[in-house]
C-alpha atoms as a PDB file:
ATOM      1  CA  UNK A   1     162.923  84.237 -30.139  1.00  0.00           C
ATOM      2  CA  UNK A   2     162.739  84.773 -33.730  1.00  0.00           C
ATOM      3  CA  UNK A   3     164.649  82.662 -36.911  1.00  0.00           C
ATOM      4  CA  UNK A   4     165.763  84.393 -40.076  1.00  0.00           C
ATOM      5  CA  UNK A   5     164.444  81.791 -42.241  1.00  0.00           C
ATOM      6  CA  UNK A   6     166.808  80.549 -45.160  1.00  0.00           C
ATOM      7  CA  UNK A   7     163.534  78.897 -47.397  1.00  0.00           C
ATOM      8  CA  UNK A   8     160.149  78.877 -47.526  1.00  0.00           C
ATOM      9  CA  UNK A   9     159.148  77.479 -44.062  1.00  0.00           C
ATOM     10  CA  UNK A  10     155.148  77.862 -45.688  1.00  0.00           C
ATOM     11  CA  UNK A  11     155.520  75.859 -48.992  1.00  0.00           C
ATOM     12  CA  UNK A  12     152.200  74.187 -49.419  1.00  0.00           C
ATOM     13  CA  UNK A  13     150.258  77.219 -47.921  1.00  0.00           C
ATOM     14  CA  UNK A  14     148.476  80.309 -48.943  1.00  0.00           C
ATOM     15  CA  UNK A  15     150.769  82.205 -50.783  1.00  0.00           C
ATOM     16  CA  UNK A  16     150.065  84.914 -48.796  1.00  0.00           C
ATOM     17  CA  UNK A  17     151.227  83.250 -45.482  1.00  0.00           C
ATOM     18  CA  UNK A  18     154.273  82.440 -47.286  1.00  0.00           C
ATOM     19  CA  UNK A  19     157.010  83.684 -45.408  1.00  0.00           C
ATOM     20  CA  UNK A  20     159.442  86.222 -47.389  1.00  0.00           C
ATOM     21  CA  UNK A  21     163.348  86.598 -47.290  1.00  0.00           C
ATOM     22  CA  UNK A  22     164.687  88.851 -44.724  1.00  0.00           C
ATOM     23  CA  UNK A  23     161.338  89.058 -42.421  1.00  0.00           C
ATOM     24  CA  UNK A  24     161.580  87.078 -38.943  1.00  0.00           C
ATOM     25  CA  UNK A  25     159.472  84.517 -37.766  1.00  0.00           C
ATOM     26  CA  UNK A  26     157.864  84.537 -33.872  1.00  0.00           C
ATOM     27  CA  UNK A  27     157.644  81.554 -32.058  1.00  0.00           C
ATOM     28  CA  UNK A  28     156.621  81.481 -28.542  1.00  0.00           C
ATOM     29  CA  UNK A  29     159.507  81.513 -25.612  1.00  0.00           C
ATOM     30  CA  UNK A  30     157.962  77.999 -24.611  1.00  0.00           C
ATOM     31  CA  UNK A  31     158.158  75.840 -27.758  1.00  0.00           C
ATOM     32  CA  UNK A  32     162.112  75.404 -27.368  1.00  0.00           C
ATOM     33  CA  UNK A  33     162.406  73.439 -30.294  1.00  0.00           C
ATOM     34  CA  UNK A  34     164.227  76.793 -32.278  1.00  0.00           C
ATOM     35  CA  UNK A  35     166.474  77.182 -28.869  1.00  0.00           C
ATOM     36  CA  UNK A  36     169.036  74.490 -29.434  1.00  0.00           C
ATOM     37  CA  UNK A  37     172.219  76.180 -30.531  1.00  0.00           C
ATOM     38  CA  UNK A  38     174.349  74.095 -33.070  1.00  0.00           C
ATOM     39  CA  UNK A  39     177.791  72.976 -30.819  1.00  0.00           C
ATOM     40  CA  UNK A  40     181.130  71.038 -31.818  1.00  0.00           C
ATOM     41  CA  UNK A  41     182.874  68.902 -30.163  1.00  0.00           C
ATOM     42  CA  UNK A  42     186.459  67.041 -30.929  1.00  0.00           C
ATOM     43  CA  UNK A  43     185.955  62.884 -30.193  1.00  0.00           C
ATOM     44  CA  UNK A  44     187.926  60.221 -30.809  1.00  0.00           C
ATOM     45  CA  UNK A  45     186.639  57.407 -33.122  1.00  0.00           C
ATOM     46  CA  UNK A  46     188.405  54.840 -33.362  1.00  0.00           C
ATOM     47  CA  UNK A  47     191.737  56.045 -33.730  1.00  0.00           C
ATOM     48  CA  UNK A  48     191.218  59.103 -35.057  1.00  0.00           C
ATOM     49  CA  UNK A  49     190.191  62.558 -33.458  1.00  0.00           C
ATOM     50  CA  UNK A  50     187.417  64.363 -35.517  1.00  0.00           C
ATOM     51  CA  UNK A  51     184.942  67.027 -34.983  1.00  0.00           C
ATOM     52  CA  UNK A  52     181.279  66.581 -35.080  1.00  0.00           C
ATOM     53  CA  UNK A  53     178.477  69.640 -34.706  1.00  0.00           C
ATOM     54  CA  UNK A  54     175.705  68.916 -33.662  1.00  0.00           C
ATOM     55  CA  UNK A  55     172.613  71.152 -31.478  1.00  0.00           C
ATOM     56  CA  UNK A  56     173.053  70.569 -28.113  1.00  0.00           C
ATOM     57  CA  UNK A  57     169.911  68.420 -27.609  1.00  0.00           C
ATOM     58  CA  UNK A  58     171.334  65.995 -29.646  1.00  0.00           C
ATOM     59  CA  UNK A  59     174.657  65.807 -27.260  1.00  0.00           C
ATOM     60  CA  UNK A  60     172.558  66.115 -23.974  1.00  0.00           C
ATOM     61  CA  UNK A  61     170.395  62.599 -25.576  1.00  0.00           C
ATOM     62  CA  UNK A  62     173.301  60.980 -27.179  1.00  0.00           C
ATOM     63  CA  UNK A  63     174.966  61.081 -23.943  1.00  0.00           C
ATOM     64  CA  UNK A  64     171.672  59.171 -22.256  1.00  0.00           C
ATOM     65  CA  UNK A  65     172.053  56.794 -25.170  1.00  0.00           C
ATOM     66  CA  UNK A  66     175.448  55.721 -23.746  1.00  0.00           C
ATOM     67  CA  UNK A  67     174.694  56.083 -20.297  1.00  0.00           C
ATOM     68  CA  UNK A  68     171.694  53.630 -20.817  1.00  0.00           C
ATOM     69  CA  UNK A  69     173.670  51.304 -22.997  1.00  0.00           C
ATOM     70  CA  UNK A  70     176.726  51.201 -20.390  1.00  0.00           C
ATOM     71  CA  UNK A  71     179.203  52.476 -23.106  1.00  0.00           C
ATOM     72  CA  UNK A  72     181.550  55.698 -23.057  1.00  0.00           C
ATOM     73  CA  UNK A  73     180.280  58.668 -25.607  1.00  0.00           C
ATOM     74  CA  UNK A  74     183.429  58.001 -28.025  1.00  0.00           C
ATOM     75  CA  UNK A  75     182.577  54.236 -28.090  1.00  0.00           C
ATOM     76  CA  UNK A  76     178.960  54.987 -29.249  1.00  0.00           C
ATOM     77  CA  UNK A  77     179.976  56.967 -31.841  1.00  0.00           C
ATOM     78  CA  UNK A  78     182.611  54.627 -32.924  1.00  0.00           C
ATOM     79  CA  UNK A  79     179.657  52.015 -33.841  1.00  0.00           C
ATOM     80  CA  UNK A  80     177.254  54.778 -35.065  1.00  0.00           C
ATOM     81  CA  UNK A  81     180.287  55.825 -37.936  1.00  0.00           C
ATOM     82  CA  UNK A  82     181.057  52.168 -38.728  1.00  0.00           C
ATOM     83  CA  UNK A  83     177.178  51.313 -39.713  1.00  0.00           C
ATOM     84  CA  UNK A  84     176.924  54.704 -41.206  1.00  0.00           C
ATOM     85  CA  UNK A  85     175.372  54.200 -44.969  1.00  0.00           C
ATOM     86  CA  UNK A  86     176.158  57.523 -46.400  1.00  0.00           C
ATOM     87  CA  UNK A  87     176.238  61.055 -45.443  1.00  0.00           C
ATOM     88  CA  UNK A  88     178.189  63.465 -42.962  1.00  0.00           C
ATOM     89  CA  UNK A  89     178.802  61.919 -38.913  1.00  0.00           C
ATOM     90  CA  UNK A  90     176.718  64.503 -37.731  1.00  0.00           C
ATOM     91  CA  UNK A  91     173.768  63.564 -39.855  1.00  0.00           C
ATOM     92  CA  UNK A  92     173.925  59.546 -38.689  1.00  0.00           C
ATOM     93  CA  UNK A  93     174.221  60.669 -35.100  1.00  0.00           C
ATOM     94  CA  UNK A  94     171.106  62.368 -35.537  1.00  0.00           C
ATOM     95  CA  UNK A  95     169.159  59.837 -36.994  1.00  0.00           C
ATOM     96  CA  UNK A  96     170.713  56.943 -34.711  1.00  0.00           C
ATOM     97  CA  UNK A  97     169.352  59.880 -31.802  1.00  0.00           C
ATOM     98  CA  UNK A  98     165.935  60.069 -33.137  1.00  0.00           C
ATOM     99  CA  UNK A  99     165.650  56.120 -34.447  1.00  0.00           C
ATOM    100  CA  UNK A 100     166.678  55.484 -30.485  1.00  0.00           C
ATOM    101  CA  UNK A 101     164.226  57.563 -28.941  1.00  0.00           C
ATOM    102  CA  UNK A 102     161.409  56.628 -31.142  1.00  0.00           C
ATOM    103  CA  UNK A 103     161.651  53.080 -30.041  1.00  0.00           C
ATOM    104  CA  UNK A 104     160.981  54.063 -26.711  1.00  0.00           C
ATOM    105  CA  UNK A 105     157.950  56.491 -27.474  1.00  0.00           C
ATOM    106  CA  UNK A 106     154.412  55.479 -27.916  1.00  0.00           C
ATOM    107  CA  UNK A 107     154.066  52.378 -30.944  1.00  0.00           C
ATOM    108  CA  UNK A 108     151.977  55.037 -32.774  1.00  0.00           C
ATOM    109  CA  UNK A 109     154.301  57.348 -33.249  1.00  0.00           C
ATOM    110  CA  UNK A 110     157.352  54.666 -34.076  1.00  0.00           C
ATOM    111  CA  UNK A 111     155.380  53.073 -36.657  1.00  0.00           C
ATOM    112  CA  UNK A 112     154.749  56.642 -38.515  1.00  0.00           C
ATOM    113  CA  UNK A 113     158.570  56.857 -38.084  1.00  0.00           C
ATOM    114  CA  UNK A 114     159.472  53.504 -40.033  1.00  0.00           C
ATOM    115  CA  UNK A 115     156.486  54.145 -42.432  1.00  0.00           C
ATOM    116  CA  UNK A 116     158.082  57.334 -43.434  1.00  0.00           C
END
């Protein structure tokens, strides 16, 4: 699959492994990470319907969030708008996403989360 990249993917790098506008980046079939295809969705929060992108990993976990925490998808998202601190619904879902799976992953890898 290959990206059109919008930046400099390589800043830091060689300059001449920057990557330039307009080529295309390669990434193997098997990394998936570049696979996830941005979806939106219409929820209710609160009392209010609203529509929130986000890739489709991020629906497929936010809906294991819920099932593990024995609450309905709308009600989730309810509580993760309400202790939202700034920025866009989308964006906090994400974060609440990755903040909830990195408690679960290996204490190396949470405390290089927090630390960052």
């Amino acid at each position: 699959m290959t990206e059109t990249p919008s930046r400099n993917v390589n800043a830091g790098r060689d300059a001449s492994a920057a990557v330039r506008p307009g080529h295309k980046l390669s990434y193997p079939e098997s990394s998936g990470y570049l696979r996830s295809r941005v979806l939106k969705r219409s929820i209710v929060v609160g009392r209010h319907k609203t529509s929130v992108s986000l890739e489709d990993v991020f629906w497929n976990e936010l809906r294991r969030i819920a099932q593990e925490l024995g609450v309905h998808l709308s009600e989730l998202v309810a509580r993760i708008d309400a202790d939202r601190q700034h920025g866009n619904l989308s964006s906090a879902i994400r974060l609440f996403v990755f903040e909830e799976r990195c408690k679960h992953s290996e204490p190396k890898y949470h405390q290089e989360a927090q630390s960052a």
